[in-house]
C-alpha atoms as a PDB file:
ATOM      1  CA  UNK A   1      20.286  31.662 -16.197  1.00  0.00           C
ATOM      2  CA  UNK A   2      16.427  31.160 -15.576  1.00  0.00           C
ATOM      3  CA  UNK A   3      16.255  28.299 -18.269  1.00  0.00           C
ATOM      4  CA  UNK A   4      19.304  26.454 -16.540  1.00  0.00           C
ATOM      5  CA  UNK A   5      17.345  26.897 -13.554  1.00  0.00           C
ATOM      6  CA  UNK A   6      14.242  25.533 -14.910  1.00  0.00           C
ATOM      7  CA  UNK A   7      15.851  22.681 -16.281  1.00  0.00           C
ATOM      8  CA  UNK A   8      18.066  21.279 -13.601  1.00  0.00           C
ATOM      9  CA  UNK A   9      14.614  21.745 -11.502  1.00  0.00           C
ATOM     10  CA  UNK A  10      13.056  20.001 -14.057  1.00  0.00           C
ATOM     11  CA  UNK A  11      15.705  17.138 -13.459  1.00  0.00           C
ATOM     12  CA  UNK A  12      15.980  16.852  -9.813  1.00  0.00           C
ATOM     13  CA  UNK A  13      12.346  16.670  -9.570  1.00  0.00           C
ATOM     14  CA  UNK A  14      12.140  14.037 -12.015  1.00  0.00           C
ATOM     15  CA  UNK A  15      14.851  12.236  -9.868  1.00  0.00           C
ATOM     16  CA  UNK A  16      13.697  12.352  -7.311  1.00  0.00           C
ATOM     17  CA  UNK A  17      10.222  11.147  -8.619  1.00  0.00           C
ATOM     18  CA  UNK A  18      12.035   8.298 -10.230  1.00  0.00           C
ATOM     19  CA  UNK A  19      13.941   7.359  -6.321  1.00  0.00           C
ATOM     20  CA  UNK A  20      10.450   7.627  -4.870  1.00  0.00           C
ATOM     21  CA  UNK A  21       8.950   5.403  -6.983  1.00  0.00           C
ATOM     22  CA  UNK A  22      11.564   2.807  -6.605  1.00  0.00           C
ATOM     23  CA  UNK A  23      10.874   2.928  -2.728  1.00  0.00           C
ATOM     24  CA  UNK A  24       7.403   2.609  -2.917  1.00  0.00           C
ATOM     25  CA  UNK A  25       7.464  -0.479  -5.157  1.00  0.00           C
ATOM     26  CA  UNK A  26      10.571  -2.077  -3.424  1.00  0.00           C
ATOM     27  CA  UNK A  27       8.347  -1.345   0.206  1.00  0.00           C
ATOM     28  CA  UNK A  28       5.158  -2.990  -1.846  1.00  0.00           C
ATOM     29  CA  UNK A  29       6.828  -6.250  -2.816  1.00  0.00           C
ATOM     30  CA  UNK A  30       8.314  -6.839   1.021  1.00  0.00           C
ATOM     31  CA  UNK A  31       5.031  -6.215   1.939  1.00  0.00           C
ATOM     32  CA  UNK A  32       3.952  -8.897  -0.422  1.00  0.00           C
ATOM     33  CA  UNK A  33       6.569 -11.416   0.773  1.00  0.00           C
ATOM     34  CA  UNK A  34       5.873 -10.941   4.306  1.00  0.00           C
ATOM     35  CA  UNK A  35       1.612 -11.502   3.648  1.00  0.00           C
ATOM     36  CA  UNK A  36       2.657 -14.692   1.797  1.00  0.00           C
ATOM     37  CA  UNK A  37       4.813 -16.180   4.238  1.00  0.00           C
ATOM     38  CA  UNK A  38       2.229 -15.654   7.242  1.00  0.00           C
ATOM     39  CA  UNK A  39      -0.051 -18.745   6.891  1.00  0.00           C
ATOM     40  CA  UNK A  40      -3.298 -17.306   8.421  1.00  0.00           C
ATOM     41  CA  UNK A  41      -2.841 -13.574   6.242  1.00  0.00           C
ATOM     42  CA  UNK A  42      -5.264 -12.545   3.588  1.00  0.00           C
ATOM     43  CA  UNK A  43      -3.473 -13.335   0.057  1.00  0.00           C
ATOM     44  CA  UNK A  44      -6.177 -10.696  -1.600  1.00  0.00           C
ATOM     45  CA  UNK A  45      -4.005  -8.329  -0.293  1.00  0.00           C
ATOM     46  CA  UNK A  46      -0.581  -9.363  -2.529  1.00  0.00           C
ATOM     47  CA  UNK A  47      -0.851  -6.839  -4.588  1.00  0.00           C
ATOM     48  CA  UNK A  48      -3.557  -4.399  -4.217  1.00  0.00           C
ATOM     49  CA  UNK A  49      -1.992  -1.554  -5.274  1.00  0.00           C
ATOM     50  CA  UNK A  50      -2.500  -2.920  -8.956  1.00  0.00           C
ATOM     51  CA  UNK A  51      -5.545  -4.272  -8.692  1.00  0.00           C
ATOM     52  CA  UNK A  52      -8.809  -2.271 -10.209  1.00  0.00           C
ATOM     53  CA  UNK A  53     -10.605   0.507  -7.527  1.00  0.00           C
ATOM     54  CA  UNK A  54     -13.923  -2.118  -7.522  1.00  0.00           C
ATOM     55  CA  UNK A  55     -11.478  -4.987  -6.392  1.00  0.00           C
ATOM     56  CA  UNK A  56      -9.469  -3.027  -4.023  1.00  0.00           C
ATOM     57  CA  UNK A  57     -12.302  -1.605  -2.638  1.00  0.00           C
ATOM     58  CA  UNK A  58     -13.895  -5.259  -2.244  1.00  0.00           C
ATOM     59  CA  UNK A  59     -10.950  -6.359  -0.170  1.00  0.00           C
ATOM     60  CA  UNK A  60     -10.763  -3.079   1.786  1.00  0.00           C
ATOM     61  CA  UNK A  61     -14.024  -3.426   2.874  1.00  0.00           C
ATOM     62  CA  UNK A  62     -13.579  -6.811   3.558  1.00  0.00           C
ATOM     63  CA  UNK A  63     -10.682  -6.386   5.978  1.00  0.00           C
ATOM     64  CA  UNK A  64     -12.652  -3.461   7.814  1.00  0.00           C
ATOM     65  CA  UNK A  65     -14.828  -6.168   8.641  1.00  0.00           C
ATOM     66  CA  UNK A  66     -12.616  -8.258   9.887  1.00  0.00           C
ATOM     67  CA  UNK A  67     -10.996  -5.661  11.827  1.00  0.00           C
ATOM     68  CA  UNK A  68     -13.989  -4.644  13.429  1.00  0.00           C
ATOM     69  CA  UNK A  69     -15.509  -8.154  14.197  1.00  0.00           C
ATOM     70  CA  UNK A  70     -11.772  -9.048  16.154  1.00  0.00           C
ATOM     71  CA  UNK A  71     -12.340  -5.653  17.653  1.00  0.00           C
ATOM     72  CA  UNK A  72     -15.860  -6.631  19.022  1.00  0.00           C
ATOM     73  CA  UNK A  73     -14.970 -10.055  19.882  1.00  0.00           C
ATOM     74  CA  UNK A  74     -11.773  -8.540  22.097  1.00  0.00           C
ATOM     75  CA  UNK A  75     -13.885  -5.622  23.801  1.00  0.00           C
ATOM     76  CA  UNK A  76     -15.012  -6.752  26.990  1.00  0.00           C
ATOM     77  CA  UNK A  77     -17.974  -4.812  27.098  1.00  0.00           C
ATOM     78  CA  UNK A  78     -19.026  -6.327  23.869  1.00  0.00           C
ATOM     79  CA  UNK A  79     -21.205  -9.212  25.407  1.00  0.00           C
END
C-alpha cells in the first residue's frame, strides 16, 4: 500500500510539473507576441527566459534604468 502510494505521488507530481511547465511557456510566448507587436517595446526582452544570466542581467539592468529615468522625468518634484 505505501509503494502504490509513493508511486501515484510520484505521478501526480510529475503531472502536474509537466501542466505547469506548459503554462509557463505558453504565458512566455504571448508575452513574446505582445512585445513584438508594440512598436516602441524593447525586443531584448523576446525571450529572456532563455537567454544566459550575463545577458539577462544586461537587459534587466537596462530596463531598471529606463524605468527609473521615466519615473524621474514624471515626478514633479524631480526638477
Amino acid at each position: 500500500m505505501n509503494t502504490l502510494s509513493a508511486v501515484i505521488t510520484f505521478l501526480m507530481v510529475f503531472v502536474l510539473n509537466n501542466a505547469q511547465s506548459r503554462d509557463t511557456t505558453a504565458i512566455n510566448v504571448k508575452l513574446d507576441a505582445l512585445i513584438f507587436a508594440l512598436e516602441r517595446a524593447d525586443n531584448r526582452l523576446i525571450g529572456l527566459e532563455s537567454q544566459t544570466e550575463s545577458e539577462a542581467k544586461a537587459v534587466i539592468d537596462h530596463v531598471k534604468a529606463v524605468v527609473e529615468g521615466a519615473s524621474a522625468a514624471a515626478d514633479p518634484r524631480s526638477g
